[in-house]
PDB file of N, CA and C in Angstrom:
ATOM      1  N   UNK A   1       7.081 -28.686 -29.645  1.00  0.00           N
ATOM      2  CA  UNK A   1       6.292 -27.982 -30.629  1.00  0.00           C
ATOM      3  C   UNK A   1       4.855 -28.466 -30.550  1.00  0.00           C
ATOM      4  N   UNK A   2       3.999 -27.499 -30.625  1.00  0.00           N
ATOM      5  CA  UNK A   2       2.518 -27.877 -30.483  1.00  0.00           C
ATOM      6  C   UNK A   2       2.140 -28.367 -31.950  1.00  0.00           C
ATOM      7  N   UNK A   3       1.316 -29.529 -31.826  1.00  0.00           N
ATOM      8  CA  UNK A   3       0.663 -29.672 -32.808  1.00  0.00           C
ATOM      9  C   UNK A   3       0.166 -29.143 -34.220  1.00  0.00           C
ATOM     10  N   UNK A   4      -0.630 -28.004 -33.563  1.00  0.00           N
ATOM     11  CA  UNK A   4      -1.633 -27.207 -34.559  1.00  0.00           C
ATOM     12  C   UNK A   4      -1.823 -25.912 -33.676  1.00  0.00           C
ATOM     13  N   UNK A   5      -2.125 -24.853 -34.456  1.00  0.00           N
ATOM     14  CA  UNK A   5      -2.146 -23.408 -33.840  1.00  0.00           C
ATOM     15  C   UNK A   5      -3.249 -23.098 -33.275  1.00  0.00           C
ATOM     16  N   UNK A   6      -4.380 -23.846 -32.833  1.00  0.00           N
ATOM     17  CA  UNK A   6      -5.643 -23.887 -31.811  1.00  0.00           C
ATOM     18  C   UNK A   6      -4.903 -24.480 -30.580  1.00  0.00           C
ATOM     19  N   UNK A   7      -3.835 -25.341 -30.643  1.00  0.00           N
ATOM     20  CA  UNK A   7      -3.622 -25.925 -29.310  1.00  0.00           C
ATOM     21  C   UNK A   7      -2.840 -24.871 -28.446  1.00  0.00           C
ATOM     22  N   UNK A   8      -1.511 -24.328 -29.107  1.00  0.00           N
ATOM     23  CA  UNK A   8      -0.467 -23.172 -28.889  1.00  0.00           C
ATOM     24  C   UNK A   8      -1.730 -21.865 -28.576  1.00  0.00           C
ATOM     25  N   UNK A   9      -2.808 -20.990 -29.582  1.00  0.00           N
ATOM     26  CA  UNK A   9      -3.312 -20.835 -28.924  1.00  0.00           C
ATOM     27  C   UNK A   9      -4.406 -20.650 -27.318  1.00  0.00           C
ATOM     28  N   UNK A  10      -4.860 -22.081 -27.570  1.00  0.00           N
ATOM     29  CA  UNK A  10      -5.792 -22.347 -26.432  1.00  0.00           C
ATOM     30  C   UNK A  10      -4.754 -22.703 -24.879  1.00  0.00           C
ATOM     31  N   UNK A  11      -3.631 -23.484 -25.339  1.00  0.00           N
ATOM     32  CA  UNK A  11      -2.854 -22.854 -23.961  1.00  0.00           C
ATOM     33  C   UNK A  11      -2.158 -21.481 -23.669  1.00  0.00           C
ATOM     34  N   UNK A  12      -1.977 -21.099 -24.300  1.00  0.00           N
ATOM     35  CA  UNK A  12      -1.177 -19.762 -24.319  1.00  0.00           C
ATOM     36  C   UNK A  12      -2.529 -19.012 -23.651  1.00  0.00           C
ATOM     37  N   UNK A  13      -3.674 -19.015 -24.187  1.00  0.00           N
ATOM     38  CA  UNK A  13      -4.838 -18.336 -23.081  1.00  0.00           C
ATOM     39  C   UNK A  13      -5.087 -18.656 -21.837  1.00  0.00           C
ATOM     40  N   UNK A  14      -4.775 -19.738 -21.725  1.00  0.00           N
ATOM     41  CA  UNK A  14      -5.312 -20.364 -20.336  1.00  0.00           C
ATOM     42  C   UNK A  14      -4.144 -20.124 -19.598  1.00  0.00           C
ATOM     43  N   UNK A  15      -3.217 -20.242 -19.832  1.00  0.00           N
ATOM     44  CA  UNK A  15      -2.000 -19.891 -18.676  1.00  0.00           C
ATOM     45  C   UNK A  15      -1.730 -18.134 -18.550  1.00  0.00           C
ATOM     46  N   UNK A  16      -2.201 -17.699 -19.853  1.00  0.00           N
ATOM     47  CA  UNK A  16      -2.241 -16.318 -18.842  1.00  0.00           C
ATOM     48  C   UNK A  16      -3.024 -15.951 -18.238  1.00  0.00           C
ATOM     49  N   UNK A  17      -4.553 -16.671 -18.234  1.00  0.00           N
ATOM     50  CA  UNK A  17      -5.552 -16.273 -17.376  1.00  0.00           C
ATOM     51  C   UNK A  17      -4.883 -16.560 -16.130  1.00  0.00           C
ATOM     52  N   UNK A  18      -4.501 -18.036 -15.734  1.00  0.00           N
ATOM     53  CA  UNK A  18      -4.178 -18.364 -14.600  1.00  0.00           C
ATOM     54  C   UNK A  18      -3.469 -17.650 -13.833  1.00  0.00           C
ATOM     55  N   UNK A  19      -2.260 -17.058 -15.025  1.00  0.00           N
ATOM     56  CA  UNK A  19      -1.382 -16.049 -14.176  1.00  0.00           C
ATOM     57  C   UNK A  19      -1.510 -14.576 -13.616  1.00  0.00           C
ATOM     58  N   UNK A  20      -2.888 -14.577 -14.115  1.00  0.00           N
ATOM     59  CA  UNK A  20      -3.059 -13.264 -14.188  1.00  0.00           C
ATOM     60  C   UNK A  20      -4.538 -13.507 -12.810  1.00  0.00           C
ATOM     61  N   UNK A  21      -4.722 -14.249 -12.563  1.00  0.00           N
ATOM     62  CA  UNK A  21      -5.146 -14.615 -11.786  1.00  0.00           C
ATOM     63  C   UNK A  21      -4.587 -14.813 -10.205  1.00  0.00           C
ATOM     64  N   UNK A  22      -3.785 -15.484 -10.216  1.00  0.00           N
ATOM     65  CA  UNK A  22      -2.924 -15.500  -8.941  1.00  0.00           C
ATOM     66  C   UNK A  22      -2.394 -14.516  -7.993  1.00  0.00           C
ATOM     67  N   UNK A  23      -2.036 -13.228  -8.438  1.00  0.00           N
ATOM     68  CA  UNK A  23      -2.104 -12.489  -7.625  1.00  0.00           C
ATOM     69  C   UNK A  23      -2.753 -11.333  -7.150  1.00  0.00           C
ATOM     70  N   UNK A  24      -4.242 -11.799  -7.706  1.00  0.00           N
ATOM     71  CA  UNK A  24      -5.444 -10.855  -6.884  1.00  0.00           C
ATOM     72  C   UNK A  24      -6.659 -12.043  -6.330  1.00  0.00           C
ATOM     73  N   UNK A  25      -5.535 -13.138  -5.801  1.00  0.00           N
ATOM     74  CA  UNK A  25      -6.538 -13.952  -4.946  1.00  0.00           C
ATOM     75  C   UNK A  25      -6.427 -13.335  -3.441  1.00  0.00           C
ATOM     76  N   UNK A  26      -5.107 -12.822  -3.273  1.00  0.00           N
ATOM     77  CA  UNK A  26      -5.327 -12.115  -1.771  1.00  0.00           C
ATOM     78  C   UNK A  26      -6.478 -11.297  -1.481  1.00  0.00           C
ATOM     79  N   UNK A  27      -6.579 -10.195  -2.490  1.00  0.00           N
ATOM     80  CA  UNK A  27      -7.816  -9.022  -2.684  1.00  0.00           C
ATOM     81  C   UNK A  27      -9.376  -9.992  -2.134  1.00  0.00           C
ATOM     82  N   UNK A  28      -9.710 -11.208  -2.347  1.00  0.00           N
ATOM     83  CA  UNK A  28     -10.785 -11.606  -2.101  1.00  0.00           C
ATOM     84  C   UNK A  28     -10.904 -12.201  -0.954  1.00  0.00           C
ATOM     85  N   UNK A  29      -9.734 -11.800  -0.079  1.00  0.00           N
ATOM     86  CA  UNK A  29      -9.830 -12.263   1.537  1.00  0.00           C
ATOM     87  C   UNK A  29      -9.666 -10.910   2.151  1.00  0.00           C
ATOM     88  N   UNK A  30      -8.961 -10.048   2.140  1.00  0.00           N
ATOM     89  CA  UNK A  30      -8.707  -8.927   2.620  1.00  0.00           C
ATOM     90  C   UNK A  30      -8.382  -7.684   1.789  1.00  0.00           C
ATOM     91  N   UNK A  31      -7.897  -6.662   2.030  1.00  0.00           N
ATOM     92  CA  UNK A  31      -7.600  -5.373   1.262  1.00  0.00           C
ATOM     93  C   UNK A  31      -6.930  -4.558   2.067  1.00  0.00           C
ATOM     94  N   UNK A  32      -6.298  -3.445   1.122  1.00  0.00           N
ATOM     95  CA  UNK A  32      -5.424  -2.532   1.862  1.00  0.00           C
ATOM     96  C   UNK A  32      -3.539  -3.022   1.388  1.00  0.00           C
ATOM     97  N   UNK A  33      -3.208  -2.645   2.690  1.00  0.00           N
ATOM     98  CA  UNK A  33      -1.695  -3.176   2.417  1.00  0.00           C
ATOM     99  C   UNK A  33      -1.901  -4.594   2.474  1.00  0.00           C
ATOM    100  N   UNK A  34      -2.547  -4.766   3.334  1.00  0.00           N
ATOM    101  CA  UNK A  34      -2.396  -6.566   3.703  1.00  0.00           C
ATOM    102  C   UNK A  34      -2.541  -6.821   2.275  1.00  0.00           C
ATOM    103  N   UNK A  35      -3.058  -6.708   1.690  1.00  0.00           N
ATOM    104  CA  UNK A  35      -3.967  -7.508   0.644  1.00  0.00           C
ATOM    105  C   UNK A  35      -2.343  -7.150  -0.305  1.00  0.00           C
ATOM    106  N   UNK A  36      -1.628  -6.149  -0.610  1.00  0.00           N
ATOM    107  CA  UNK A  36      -0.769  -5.644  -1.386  1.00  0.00           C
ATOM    108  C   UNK A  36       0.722  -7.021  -1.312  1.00  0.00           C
ATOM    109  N   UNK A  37       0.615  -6.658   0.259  1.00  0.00           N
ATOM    110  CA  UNK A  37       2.107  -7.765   0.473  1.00  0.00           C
ATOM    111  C   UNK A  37       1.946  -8.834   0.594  1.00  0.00           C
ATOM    112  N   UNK A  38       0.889  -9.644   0.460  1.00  0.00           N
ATOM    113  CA  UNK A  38       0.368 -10.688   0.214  1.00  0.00           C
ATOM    114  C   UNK A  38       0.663 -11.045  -1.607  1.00  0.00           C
ATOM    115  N   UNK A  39      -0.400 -10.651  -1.764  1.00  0.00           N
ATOM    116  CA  UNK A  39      -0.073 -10.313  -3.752  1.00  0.00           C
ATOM    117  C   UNK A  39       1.550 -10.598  -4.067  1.00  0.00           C
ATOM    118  N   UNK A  40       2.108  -9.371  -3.278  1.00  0.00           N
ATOM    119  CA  UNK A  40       3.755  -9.591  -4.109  1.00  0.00           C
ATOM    120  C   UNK A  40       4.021 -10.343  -3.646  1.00  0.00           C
ATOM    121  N   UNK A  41       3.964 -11.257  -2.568  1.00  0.00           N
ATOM    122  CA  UNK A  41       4.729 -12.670  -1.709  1.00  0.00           C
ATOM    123  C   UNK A  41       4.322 -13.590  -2.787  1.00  0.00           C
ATOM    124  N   UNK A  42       2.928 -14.084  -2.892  1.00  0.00           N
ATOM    125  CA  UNK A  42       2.009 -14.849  -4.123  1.00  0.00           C
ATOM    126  C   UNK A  42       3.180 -14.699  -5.099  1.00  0.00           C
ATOM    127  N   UNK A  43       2.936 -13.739  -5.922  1.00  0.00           N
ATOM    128  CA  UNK A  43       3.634 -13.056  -7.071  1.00  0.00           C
ATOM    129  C   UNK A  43       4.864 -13.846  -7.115  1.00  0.00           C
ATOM    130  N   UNK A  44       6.040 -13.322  -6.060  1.00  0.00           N
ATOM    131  CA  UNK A  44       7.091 -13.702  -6.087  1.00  0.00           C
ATOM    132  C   UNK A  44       7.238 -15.480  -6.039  1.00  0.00           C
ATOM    133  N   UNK A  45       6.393 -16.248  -5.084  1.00  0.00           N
ATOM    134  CA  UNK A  45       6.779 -17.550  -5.393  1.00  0.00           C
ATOM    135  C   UNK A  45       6.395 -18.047  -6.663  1.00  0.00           C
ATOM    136  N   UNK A  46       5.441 -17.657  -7.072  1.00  0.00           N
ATOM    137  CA  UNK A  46       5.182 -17.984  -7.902  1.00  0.00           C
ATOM    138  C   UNK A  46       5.776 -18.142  -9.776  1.00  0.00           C
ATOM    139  N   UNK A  47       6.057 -16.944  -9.677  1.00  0.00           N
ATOM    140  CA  UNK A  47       7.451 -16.444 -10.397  1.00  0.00           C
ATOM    141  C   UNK A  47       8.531 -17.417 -10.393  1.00  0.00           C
ATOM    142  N   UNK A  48       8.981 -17.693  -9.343  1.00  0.00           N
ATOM    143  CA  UNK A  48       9.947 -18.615  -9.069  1.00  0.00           C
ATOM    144  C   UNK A  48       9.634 -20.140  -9.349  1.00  0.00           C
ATOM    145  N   UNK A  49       8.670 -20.553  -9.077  1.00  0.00           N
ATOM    146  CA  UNK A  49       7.779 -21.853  -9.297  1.00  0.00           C
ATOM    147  C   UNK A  49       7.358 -21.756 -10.701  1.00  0.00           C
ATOM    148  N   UNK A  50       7.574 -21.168 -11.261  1.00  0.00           N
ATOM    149  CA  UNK A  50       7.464 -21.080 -13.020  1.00  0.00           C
ATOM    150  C   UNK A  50       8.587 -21.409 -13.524  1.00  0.00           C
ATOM    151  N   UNK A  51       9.684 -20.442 -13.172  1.00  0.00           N
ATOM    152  CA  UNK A  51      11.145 -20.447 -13.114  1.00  0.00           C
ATOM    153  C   UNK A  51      11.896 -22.061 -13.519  1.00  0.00           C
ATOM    154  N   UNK A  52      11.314 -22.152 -11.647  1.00  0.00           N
ATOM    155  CA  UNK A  52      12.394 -23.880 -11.336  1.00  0.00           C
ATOM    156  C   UNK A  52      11.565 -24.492 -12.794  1.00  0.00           C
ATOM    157  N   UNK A  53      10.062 -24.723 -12.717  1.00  0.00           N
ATOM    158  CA  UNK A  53       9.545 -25.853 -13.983  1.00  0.00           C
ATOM    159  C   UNK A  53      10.018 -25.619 -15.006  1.00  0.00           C
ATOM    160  N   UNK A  54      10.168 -24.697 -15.533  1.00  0.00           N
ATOM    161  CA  UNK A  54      10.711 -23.965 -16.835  1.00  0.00           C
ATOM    162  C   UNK A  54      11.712 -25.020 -17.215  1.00  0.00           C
ATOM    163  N   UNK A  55      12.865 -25.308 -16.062  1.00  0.00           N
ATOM    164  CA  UNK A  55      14.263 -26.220 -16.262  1.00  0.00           C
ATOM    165  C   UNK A  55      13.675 -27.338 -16.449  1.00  0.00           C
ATOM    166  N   UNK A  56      12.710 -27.860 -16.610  1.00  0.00           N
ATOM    167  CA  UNK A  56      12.255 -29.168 -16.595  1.00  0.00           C
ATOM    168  C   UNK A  56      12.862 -29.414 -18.599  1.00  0.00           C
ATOM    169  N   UNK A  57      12.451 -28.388 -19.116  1.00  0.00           N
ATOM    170  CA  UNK A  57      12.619 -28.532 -20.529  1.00  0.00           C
ATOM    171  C   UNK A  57      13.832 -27.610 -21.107  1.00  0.00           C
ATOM    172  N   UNK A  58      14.612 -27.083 -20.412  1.00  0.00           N
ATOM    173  CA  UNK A  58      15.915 -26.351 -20.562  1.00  0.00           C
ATOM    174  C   UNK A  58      16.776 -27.185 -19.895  1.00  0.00           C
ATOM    175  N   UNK A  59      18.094 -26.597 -20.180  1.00  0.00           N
ATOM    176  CA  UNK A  59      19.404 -27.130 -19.356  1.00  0.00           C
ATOM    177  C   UNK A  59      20.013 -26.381 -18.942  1.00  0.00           C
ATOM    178  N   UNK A  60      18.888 -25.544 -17.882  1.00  0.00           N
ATOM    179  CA  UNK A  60      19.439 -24.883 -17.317  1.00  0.00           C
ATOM    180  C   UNK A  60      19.330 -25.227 -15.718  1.00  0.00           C
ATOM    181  N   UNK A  61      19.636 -24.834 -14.467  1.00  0.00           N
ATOM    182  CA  UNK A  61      19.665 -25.544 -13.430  1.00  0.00           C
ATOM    183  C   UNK A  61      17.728 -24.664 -12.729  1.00  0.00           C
ATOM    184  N   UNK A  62      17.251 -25.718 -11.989  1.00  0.00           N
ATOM    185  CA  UNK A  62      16.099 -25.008 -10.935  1.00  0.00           C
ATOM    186  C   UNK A  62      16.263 -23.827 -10.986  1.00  0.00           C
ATOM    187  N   UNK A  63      17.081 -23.390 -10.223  1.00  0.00           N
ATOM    188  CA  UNK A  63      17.141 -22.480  -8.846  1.00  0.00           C
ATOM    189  C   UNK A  63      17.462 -21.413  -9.866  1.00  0.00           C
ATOM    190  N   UNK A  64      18.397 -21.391 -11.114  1.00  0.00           N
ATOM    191  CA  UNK A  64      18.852 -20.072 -11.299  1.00  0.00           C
ATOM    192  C   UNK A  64      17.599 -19.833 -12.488  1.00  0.00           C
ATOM    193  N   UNK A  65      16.546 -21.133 -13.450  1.00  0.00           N
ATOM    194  CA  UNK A  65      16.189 -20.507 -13.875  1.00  0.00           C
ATOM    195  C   UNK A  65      14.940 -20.065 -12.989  1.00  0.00           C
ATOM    196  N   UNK A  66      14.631 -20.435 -11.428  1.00  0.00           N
ATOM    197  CA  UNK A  66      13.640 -19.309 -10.674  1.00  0.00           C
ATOM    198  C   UNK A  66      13.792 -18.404 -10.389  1.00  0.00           C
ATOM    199  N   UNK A  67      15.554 -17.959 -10.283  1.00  0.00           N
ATOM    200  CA  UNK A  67      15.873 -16.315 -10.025  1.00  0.00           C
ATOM    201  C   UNK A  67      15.136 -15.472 -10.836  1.00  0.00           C
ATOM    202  N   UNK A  68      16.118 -15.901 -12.316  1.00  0.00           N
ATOM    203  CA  UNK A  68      15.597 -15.288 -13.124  1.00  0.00           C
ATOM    204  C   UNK A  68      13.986 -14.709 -13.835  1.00  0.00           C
ATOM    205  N   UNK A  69      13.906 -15.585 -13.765  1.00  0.00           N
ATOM    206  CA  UNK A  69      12.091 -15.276 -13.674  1.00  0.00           C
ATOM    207  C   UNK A  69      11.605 -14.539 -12.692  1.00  0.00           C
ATOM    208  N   UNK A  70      11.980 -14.600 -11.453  1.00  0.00           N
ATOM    209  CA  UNK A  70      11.322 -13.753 -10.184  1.00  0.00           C
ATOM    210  C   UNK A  70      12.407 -12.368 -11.090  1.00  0.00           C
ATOM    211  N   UNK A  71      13.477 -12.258 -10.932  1.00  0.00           N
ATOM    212  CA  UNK A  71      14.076 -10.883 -11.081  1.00  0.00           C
ATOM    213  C   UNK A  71      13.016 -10.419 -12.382  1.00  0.00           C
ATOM    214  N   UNK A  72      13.114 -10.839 -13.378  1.00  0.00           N
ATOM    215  CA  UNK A  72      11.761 -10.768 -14.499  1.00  0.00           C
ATOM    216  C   UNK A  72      10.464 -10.547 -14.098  1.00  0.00           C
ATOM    217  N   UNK A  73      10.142 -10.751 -13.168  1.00  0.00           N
ATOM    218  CA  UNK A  73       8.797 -10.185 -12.406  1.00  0.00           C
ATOM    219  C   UNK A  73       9.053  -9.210 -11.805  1.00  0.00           C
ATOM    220  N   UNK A  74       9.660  -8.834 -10.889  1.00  0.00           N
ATOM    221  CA  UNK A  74       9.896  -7.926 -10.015  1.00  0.00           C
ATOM    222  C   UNK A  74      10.485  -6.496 -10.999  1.00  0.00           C
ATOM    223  N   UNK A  75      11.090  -6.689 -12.217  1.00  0.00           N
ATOM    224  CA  UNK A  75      11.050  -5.391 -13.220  1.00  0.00           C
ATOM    225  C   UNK A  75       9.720  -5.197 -13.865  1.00  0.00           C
ATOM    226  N   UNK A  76       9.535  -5.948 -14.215  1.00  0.00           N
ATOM    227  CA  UNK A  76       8.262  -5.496 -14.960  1.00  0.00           C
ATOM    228  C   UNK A  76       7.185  -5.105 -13.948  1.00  0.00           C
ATOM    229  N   UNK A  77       6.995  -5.599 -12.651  1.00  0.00           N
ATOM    230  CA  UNK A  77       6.049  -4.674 -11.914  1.00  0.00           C
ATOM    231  C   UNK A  77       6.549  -3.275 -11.405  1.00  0.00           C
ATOM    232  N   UNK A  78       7.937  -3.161 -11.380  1.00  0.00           N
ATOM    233  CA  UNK A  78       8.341  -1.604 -10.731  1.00  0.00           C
ATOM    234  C   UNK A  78       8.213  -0.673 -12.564  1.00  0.00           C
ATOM    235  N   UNK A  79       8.445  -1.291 -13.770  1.00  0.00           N
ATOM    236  CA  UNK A  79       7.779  -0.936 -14.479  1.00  0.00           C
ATOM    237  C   UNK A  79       6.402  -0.362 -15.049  1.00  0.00           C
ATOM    238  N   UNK A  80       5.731  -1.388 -14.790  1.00  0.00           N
ATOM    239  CA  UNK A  80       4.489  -1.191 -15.014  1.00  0.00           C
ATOM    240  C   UNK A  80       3.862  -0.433 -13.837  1.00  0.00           C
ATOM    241  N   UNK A  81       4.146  -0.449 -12.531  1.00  0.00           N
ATOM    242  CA  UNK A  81       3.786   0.588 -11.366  1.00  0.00           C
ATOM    243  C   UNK A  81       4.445   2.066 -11.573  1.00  0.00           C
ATOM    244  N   UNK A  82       5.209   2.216 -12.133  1.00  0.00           N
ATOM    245  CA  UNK A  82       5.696   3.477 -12.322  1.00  0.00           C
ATOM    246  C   UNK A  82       5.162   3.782 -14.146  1.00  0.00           C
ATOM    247  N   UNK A  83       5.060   3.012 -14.531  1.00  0.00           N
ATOM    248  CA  UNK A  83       3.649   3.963 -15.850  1.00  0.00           C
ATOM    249  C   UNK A  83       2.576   4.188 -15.320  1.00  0.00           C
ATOM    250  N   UNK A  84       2.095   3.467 -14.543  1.00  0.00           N
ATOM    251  CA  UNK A  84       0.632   3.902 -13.654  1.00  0.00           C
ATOM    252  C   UNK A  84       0.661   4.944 -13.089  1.00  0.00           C
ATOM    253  N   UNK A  85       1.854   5.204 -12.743  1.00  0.00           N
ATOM    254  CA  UNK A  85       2.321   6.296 -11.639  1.00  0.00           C
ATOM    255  C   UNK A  85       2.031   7.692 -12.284  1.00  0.00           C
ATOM    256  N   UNK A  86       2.621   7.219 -13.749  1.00  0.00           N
ATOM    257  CA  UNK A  86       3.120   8.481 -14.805  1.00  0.00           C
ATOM    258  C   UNK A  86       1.530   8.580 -15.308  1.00  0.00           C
ATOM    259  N   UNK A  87       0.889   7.714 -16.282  1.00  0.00           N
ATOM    260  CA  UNK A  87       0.027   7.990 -16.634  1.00  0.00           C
ATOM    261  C   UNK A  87      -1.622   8.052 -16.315  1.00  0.00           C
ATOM    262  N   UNK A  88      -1.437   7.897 -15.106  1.00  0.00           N
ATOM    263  CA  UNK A  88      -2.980   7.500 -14.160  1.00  0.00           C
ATOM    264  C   UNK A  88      -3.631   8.249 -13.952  1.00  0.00           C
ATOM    265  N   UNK A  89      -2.970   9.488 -14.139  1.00  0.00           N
ATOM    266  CA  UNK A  89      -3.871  10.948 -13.639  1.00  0.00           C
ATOM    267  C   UNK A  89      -4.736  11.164 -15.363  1.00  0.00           C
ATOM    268  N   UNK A  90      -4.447  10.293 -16.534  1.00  0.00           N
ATOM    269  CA  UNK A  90      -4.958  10.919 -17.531  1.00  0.00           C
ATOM    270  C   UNK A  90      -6.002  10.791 -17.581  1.00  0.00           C
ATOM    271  N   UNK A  91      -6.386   9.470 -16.868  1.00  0.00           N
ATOM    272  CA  UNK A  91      -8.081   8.658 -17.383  1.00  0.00           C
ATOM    273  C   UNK A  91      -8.922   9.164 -16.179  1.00  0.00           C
TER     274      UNK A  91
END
């Protein structure tokens, strides 16, 4: 439990910047597909490397809680790519 609600805030910002960060570091070396399957490779370990740490403070094992988290990534982007899909032509 955090302290005080500036701390829970002020990390809760900073780790989604970070995360939200990580997979458009490919975009600033290259573009195109490259730049795409790069991103989801990023994406995916990363996902997973959230995952395994996650067990650091659960009892749950590494490996399954990195599945889970990657499978948790990998919906929410075929999600969120298919609302783009749906609603992109509006703007």
């Amino acid at each position: 439990r955090f302290p005080n609600y500036w701390t829970a805030a002020i990390s809760s910002a900073v780790s989604t910047a970070i995360g939200a960060f990580v997979p458009i570091i490919p975009f600033f070396f290259s573009g195109g597909i490259t730049a795409v399957a790069a991103s989801f490779g990023i994406s995916l370990v990363a996902h997973f490397a959230v995952g395994a740490l996650k067990s650091l403070i659960t009892i749950r094992s590494w490996w399954a809680s990195g599945l889970e988290m990657t499978w948790i990534g990998i919906i929410v982007a075929v999600v969120t790519y298919g609302l783009g899909l749906a609603f992109g032509s509006l703007g």
